[in-house]
Protein backbone atom coordinates (compact mmCIF):
# COMPACT_ATOMS: atom_id res chain seq x y z
CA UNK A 1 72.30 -41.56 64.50
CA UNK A 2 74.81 -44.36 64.00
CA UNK A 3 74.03 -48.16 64.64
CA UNK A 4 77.14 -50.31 65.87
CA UNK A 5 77.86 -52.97 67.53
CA UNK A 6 81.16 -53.58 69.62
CA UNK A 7 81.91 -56.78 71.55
CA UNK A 8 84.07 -60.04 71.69
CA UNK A 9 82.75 -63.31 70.64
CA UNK A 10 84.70 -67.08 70.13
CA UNK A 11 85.36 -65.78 66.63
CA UNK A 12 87.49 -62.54 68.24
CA UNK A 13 88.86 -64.19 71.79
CA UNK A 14 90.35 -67.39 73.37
CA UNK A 15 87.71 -69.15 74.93
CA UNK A 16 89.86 -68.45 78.33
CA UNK A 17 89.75 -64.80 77.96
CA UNK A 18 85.69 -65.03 76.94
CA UNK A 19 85.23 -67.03 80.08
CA UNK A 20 86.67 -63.69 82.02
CA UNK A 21 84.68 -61.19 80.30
CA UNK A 22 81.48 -63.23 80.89
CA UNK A 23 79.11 -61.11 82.86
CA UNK A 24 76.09 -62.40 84.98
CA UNK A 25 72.59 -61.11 84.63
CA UNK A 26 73.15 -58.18 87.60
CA UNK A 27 76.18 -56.92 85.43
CA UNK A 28 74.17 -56.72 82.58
CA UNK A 29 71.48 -54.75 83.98
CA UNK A 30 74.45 -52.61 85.84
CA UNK A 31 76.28 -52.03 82.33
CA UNK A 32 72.74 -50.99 80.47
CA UNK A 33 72.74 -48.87 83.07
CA UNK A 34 75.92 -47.28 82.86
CA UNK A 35 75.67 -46.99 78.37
CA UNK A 36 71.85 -45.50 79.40
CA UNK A 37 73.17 -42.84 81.62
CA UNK A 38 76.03 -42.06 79.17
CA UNK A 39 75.32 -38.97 76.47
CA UNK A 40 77.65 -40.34 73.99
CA UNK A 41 75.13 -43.40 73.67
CA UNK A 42 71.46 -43.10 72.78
CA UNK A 43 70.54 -46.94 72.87
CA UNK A 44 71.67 -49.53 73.93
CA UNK A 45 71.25 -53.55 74.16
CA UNK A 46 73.73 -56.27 75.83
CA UNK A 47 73.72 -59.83 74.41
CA UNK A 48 75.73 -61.86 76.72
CA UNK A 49 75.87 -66.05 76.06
CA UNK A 50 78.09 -68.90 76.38
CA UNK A 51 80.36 -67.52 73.52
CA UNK A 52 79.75 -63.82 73.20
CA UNK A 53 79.38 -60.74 74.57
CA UNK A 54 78.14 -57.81 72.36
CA UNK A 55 76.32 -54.08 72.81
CA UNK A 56 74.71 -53.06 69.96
CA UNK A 57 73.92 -49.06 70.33
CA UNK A 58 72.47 -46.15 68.54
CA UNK A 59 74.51 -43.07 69.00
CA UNK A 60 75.01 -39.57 68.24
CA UNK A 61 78.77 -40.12 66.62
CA UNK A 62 80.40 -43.20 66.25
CA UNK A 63 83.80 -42.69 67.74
CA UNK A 64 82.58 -41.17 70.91
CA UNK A 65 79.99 -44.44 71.23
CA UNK A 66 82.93 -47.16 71.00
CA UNK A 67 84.84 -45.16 73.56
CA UNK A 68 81.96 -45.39 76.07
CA UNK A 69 80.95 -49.13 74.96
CA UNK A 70 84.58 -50.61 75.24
CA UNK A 71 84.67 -48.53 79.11
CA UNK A 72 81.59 -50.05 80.40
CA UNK A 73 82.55 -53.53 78.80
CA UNK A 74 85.44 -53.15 80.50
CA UNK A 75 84.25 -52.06 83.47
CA UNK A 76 81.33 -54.46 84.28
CA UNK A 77 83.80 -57.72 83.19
CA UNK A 78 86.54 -56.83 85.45
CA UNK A 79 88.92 -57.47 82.62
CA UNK A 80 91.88 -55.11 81.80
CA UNK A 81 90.92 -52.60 79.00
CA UNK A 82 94.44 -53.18 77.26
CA UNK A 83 93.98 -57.17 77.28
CA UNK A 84 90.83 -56.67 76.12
CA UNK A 85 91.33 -54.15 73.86
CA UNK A 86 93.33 -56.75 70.70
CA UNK A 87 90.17 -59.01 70.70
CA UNK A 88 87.20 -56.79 70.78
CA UNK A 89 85.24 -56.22 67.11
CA UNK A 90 83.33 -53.19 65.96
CA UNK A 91 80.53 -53.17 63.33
CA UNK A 92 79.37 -50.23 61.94
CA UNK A 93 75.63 -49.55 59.78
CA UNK A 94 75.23 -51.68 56.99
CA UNK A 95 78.06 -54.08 58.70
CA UNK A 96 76.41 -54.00 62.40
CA UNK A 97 73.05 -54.89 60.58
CA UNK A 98 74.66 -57.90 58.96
CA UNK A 99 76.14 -59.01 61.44
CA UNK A 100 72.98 -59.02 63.65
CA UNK A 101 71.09 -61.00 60.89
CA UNK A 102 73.77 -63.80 61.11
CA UNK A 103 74.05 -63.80 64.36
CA UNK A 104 70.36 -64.40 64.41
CA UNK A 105 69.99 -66.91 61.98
CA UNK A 106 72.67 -68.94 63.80
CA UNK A 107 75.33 -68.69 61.22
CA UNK A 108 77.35 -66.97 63.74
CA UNK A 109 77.64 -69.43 66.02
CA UNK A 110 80.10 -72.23 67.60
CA UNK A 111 78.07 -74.80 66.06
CA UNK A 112 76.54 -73.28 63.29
CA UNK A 113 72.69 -73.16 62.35
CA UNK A 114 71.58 -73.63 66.39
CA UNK A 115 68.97 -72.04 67.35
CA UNK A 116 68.96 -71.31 70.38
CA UNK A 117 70.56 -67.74 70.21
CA UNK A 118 67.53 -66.51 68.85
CA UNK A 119 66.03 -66.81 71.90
CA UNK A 120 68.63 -65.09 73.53
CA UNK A 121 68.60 -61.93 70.91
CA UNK A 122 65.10 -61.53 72.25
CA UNK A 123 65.43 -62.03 75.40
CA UNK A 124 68.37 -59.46 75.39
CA UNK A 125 65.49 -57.12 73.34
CA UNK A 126 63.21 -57.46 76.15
CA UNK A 127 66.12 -57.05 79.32
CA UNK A 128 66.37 -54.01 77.43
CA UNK A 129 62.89 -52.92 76.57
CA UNK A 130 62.02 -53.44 80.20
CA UNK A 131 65.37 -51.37 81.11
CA UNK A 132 64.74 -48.26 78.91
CA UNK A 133 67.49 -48.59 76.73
CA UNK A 134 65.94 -49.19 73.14
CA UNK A 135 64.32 -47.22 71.25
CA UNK A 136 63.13 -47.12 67.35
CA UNK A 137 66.73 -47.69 66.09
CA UNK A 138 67.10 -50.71 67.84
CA UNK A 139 63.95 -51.79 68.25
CA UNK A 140 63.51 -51.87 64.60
CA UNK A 141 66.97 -53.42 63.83
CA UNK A 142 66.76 -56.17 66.42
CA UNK A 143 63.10 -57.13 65.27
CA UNK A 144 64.31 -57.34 61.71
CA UNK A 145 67.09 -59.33 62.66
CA UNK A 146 64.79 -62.08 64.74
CA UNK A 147 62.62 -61.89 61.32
CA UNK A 148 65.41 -62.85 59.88
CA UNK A 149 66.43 -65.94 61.62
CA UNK A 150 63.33 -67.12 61.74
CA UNK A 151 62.88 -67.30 57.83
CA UNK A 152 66.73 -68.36 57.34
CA UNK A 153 65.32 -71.66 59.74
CA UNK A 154 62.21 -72.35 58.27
CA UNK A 155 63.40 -71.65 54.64
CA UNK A 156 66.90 -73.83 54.85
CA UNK A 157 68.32 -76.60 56.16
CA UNK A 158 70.82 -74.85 58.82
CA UNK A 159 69.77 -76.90 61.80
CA UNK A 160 71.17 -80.02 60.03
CA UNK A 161 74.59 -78.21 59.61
CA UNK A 162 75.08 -78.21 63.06
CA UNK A 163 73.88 -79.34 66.68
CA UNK A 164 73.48 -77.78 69.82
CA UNK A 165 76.25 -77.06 72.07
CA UNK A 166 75.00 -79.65 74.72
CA UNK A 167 74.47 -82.42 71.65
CA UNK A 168 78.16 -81.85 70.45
CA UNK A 169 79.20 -81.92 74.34
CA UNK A 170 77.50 -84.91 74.62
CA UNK A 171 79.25 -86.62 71.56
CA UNK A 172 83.00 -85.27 73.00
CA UNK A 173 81.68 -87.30 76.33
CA UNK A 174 80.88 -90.22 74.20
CA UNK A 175 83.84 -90.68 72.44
CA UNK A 176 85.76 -90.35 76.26
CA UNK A 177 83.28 -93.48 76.98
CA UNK A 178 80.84 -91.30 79.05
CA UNK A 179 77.65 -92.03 77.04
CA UNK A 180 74.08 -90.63 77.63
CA UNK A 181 71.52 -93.74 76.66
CA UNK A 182 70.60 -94.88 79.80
CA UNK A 183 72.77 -92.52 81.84
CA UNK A 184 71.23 -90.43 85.35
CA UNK A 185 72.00 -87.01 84.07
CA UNK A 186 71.95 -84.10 86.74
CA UNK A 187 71.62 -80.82 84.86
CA UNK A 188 72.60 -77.92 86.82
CA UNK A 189 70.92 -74.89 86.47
CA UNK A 190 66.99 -73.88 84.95
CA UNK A 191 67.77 -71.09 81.59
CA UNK A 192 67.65 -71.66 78.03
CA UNK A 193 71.25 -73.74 77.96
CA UNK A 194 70.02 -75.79 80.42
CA UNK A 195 66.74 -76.55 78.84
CA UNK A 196 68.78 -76.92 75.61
CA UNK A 197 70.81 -79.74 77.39
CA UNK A 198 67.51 -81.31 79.41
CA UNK A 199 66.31 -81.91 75.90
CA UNK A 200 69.20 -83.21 74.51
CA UNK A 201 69.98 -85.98 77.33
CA UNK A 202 66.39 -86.66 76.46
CA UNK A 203 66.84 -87.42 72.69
CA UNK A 204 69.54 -89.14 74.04
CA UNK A 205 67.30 -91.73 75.87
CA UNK A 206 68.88 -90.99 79.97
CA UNK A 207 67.21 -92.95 81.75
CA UNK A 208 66.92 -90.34 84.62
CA UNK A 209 67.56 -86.63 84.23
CA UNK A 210 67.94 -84.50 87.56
CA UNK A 211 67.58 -80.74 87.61
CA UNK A 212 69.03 -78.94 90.50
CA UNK A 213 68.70 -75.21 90.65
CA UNK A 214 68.62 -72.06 92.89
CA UNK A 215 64.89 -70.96 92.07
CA UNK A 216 62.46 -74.68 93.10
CA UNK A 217 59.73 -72.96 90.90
CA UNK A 218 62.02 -72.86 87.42
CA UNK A 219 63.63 -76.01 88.83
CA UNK A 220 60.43 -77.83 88.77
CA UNK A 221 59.12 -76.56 85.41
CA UNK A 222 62.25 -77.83 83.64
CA UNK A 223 62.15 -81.37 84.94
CA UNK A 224 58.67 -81.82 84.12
CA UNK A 225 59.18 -80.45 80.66
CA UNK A 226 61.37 -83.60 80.10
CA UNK A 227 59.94 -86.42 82.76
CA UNK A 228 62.63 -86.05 85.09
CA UNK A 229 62.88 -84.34 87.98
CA UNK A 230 63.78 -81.86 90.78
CA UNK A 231 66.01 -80.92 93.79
CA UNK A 232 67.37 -78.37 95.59
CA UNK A 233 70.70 -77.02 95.26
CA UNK A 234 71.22 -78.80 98.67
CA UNK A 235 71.44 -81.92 97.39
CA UNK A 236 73.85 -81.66 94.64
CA UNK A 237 76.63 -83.44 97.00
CA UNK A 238 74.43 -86.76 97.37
CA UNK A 239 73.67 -86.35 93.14
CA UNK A 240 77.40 -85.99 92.46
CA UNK A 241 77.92 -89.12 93.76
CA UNK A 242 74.82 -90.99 91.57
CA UNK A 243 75.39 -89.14 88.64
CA UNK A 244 77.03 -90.77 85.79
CA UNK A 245 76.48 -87.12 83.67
CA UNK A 246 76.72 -83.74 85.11
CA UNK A 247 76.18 -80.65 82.73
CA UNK A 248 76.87 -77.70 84.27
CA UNK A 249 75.45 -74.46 82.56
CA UNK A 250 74.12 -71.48 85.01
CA UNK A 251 76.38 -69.04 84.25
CA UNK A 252 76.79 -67.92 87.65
CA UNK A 253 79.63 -65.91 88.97
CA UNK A 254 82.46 -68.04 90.72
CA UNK A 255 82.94 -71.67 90.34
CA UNK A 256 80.43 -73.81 92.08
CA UNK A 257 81.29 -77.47 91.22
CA UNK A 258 85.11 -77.61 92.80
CA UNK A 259 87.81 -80.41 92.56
CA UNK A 260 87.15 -81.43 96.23
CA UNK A 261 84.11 -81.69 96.56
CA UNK A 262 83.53 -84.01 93.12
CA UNK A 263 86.60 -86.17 94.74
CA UNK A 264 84.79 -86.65 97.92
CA UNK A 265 81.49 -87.56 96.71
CA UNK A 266 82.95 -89.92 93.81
CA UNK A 267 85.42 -91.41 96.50
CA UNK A 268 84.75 -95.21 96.47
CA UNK A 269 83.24 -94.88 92.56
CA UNK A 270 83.61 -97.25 90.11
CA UNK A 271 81.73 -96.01 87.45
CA UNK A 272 83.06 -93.19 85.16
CA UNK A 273 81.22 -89.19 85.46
CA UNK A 274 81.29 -87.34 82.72
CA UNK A 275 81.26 -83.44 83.38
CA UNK A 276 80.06 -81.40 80.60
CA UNK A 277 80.68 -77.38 81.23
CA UNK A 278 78.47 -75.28 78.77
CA UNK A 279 78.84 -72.08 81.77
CA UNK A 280 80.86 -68.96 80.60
CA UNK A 281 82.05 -68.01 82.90
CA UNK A 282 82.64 -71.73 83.94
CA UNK A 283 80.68 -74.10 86.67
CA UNK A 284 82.72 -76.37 86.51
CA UNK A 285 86.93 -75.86 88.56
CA UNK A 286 89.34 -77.02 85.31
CA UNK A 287 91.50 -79.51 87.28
CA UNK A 288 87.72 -81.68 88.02
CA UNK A 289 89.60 -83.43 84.92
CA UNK A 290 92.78 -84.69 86.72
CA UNK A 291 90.65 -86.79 89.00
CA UNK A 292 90.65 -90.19 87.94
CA UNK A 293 87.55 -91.79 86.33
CA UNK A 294 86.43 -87.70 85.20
CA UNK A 295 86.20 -87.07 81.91
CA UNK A 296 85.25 -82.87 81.58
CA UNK A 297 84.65 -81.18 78.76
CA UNK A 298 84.17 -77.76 78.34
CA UNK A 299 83.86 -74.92 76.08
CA UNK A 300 87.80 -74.87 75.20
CA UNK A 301 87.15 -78.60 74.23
CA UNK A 302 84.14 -77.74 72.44
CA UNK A 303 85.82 -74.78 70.46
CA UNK A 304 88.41 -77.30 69.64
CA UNK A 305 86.49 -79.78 68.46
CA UNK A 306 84.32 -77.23 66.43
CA UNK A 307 86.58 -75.96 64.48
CA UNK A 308 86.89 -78.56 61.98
CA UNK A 309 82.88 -78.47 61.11
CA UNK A 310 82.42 -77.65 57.46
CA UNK A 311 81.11 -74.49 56.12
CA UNK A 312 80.35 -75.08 52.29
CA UNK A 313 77.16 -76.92 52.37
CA UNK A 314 74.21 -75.96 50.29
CA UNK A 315 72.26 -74.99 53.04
CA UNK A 316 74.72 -72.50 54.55
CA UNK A 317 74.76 -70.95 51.08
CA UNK A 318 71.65 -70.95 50.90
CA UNK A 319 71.22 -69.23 54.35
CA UNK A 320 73.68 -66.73 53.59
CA UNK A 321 72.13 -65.36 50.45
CA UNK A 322 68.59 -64.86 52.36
CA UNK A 323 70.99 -62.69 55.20
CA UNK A 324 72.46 -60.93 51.81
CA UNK A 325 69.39 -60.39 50.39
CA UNK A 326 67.48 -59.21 53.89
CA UNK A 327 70.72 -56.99 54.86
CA UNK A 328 70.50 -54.72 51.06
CA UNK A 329 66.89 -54.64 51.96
CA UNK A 330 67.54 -53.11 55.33
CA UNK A 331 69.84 -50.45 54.55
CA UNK A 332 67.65 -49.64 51.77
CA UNK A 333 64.28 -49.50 53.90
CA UNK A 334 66.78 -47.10 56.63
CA UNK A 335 68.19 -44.94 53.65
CA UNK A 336 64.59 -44.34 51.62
CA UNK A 337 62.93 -43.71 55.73
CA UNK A 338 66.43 -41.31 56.55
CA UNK A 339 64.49 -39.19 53.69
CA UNK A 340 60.77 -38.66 55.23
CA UNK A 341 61.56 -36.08 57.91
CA UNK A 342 62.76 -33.53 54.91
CA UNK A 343 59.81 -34.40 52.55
CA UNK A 344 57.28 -33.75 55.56
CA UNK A 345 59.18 -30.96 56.35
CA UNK A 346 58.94 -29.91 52.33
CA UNK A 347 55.66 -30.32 52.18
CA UNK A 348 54.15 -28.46 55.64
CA UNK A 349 56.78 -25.55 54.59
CA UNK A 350 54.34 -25.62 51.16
CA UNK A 351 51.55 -25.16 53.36
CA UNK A 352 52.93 -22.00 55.04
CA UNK A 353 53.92 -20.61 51.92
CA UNK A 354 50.46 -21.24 50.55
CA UNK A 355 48.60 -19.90 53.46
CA UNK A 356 50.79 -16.33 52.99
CA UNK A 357 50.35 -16.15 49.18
CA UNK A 358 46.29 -16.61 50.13
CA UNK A 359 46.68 -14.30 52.79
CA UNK A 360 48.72 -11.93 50.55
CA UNK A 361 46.40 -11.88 47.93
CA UNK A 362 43.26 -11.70 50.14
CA UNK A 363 44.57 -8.00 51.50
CA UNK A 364 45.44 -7.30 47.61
CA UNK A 365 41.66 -7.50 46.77
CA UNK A 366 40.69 -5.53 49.74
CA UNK A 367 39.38 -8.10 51.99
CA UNK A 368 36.18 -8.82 49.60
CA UNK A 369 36.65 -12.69 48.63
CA UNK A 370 34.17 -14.48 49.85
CA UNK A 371 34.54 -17.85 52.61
CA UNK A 372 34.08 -20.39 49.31
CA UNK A 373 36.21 -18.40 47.06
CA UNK A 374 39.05 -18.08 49.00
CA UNK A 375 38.59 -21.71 49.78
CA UNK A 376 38.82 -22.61 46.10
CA UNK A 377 41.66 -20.46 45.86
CA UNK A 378 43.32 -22.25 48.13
CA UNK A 379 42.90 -25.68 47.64
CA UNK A 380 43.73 -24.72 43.73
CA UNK A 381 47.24 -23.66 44.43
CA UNK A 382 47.73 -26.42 46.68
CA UNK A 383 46.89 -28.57 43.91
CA UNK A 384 49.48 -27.08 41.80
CA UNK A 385 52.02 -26.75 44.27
CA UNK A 386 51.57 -30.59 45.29
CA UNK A 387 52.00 -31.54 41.90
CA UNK A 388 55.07 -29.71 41.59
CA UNK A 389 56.37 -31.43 44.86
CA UNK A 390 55.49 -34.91 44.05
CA UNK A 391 57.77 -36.25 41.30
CA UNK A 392 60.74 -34.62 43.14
CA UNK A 393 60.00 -35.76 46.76
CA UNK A 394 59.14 -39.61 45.29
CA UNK A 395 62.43 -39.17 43.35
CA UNK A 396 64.31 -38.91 47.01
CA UNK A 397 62.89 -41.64 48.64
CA UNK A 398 63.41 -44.10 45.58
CA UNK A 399 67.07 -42.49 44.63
CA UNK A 400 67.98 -42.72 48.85
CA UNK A 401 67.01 -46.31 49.02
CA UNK A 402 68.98 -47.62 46.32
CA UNK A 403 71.79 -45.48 46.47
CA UNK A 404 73.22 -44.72 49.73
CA UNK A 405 76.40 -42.97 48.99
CA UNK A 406 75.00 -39.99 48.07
CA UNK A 407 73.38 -37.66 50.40
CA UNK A 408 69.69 -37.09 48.45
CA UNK A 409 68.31 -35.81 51.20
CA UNK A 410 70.98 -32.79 51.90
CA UNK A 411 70.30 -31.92 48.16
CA UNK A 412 66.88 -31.18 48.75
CA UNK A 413 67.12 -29.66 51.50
CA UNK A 414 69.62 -26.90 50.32
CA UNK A 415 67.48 -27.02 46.91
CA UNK A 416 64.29 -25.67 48.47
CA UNK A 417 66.25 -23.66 51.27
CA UNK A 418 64.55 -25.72 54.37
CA UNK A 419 65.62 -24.74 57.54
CA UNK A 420 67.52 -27.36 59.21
CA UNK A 421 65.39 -27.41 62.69
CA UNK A 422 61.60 -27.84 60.87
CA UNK A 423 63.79 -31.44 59.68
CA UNK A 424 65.19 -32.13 62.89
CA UNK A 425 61.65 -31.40 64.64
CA UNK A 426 59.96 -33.80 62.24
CA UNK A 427 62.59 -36.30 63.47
CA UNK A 428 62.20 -35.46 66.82
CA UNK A 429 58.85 -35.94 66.56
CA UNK A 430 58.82 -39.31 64.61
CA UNK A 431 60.66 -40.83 67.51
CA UNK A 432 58.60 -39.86 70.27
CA UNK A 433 56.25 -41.55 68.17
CA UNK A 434 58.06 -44.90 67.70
CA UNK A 435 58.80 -44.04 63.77
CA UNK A 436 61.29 -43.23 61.84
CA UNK A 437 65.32 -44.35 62.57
């Protein structure tokens, strides 16, 4: 089986082309769907956020699998293969693994060392889980990779190297003369952005933070979480007007805060709104930032401004050695496991050939050995023959996990003559089982 991933992220794609290929939560489902039902993919797990969209699979062959990934991308983002084809990335392995881990650990990201998109690797795990797409490849890669970020966050300083997406949103409204301190803040939407930004415009010291959303319950739960509070999406005409901050981020298909209506509910203003846009695809209609008094800023702005943040500091070298380090560790933990279905398979085809030579030498002698002599027979030659077997099947495992360019495994299987299926049984086996990779 081969482990890739294949996607588009703000490192690959103009943030104008990411905001088209942004899927919703439905498509999602839809497209694990689709890679599920699809024989040239075995697993399969969709992280979608603000500034990426990536499947990671397990598949039979690797060419096949990026065929069917970059269709269903495709597909379930409306977006024109060939303008979509230039900007897409493919990891393979040792590569897809790495880039997981950094991805994780936030070193990936528009502003790097966040945090946040750990959350959303695991929440993608789970959409999946719950979904029947992953399975022990996955599973095992994914949970390694959230290991991971957790000990590149507690072990560094990566959270200083950066700031969340709404705090860095919130400084481009600043220096537009929008600021936060003591600002009514109406935060549109209830998920993990939007708790990202409730928190922020909290730090921030707003003096009132408003959270309108679809679902009252969710709604509810976020406002309280910060001391603000709630309304229904009914209201958000009335709160466009009183707001001095909106921050748009539910990700929703279609654009749901439009030029008009922010023009009619600000007529009479005097006061400036600032719009922040953290939705992909966006909230938040573009031209909300030719009204006068509107200052908007959204994920265009952000990449802009982003792109100047440094990427030397001691922490981010720091971080990336521990990825380094957890990535050779990885591939040798998959290359030395890659091994165990052809040493179990070894070692039961011993036991067969035991049982006959016992058999065999049982009818020799006529039938006449006795139940505890033919049980110390036995056990005897397994003794020898497991001493025999060990320093060459420990030699595999260590030799596979340190070395992955040659094939240790093949060798012993041709060595000792082992039937390919009693390996792919064992394998077979170990997955049913949640083992193995």
């Amino acid at each position: 089986m081969s482990v890739l991933v294949l996607g588009v992220s703000h490192h690959s794609s103009p943030i104008a082309l990411l905001d088209e290929v942004a899927v919703a939560g439905t498509e999602t489902d839809a497209m694990l769907a689709d890679l599920l039902a699809d024989p040239r993919v075995a697993e399969a797990m969709v992280l979608a956020t603000c500034n990426r969209l990536e499947v990671y699979a397990s598949a039979p062959r690797f060419h096949p699998a990026v065929d069917a990934i970059r269709t269903a991308l495709a597909r379930h983002s409306g977006v024109d293969p060939e303008r979509l084809r230039p900007h897409l990335f493919v990891h393979h392995g040792e590569a897809a693994a790495e880039h997981l881990f950094l991805t994780c650990s936030g070193l990936d990201s528009m502003v790097t060392g966040e945090s946040q998109i750990r959350y959303q690797v695991r929440t993608a795990l789970q959409a999946a889980r719950e979904r029947g797409s992953v399975g022990p490849a996955l599973s095992e890669l994914v949970e390694s990779g959230l290991r991971v970020g957790k000990r590149v966050q507690s072990e560094t300083r990566i959270d200083e190297a950066g700031r969340s997406l709404a705090d860095e949103g919130f400084a481009a409204l600043a220096e537009r003369g929008v600021d936060v301190e003591g600002a009514t803040v109406v935060v549109l939407g209830a998920g993990s952005m939007a708790s990202v930004a409730a928190a922020a415009a909290r730090r921030r010291q707003a003096e009132e933070i408003v959270v309108i959303n679809r679902d009252p319950e969710r709604g509810t739960r976020l406002a309280a979480s910060v001391g603000g509070v709630a309304a229904s999406w009914d209201a958000l005409s009335s709160f466009l007007g009183k707001a001095d901050v909106v921050v748009a981020c539910t990700g929703a298909a279609g654009t749901l805060v439009g030029t008009d209506a922010v023009a009619s509910a600000r007529e009479g203003a005097t006061s400036a709104l600032g719009v922040l846009d953290l939705a992909m695809p966006h909230d938040v209609e573009p031209d909300v930032r030719r009204l006068p008094g509107v200052a908007l800023v959204g994920m265009i702005d952000l990449a802009n401004r982003l792109d100047t943040v440094a990427t030397t500091s001691a922490s981010l070298q720091q971080a990336r050695a521990i990825v380094g380090e957890e990535v050779s560790d990885y591939v040798a933990d998959q290359s030395a496991a890659a091994a165990v279905p052809t040493v179990v398979a070894l070692r039961r085809h011993a036991d067969e050939v035991v049982a006959a030579e016992v058999e065999r030498l049982e009818r020799r002698l006529g039938g006449s050995l006795d139940p505890g002599a033919r049980d110390e027979v036995t056990s005897t030659i397994r003794r020898i023959v497991s001493k025999l077997l060990h320093t060459p099947t420990v030699r595999v495992k260590q030799a596979a996990a340190v070395d992955a360019t040659t094939d240790y495994d093949a060798a012993l299987r041709h060595l000792f003559a082992l039937d390919p299926g009693q390996v792919s049984a064992v394998s077979r086996r170990d997955s049913r089982h949640g083992g193995g990779a």
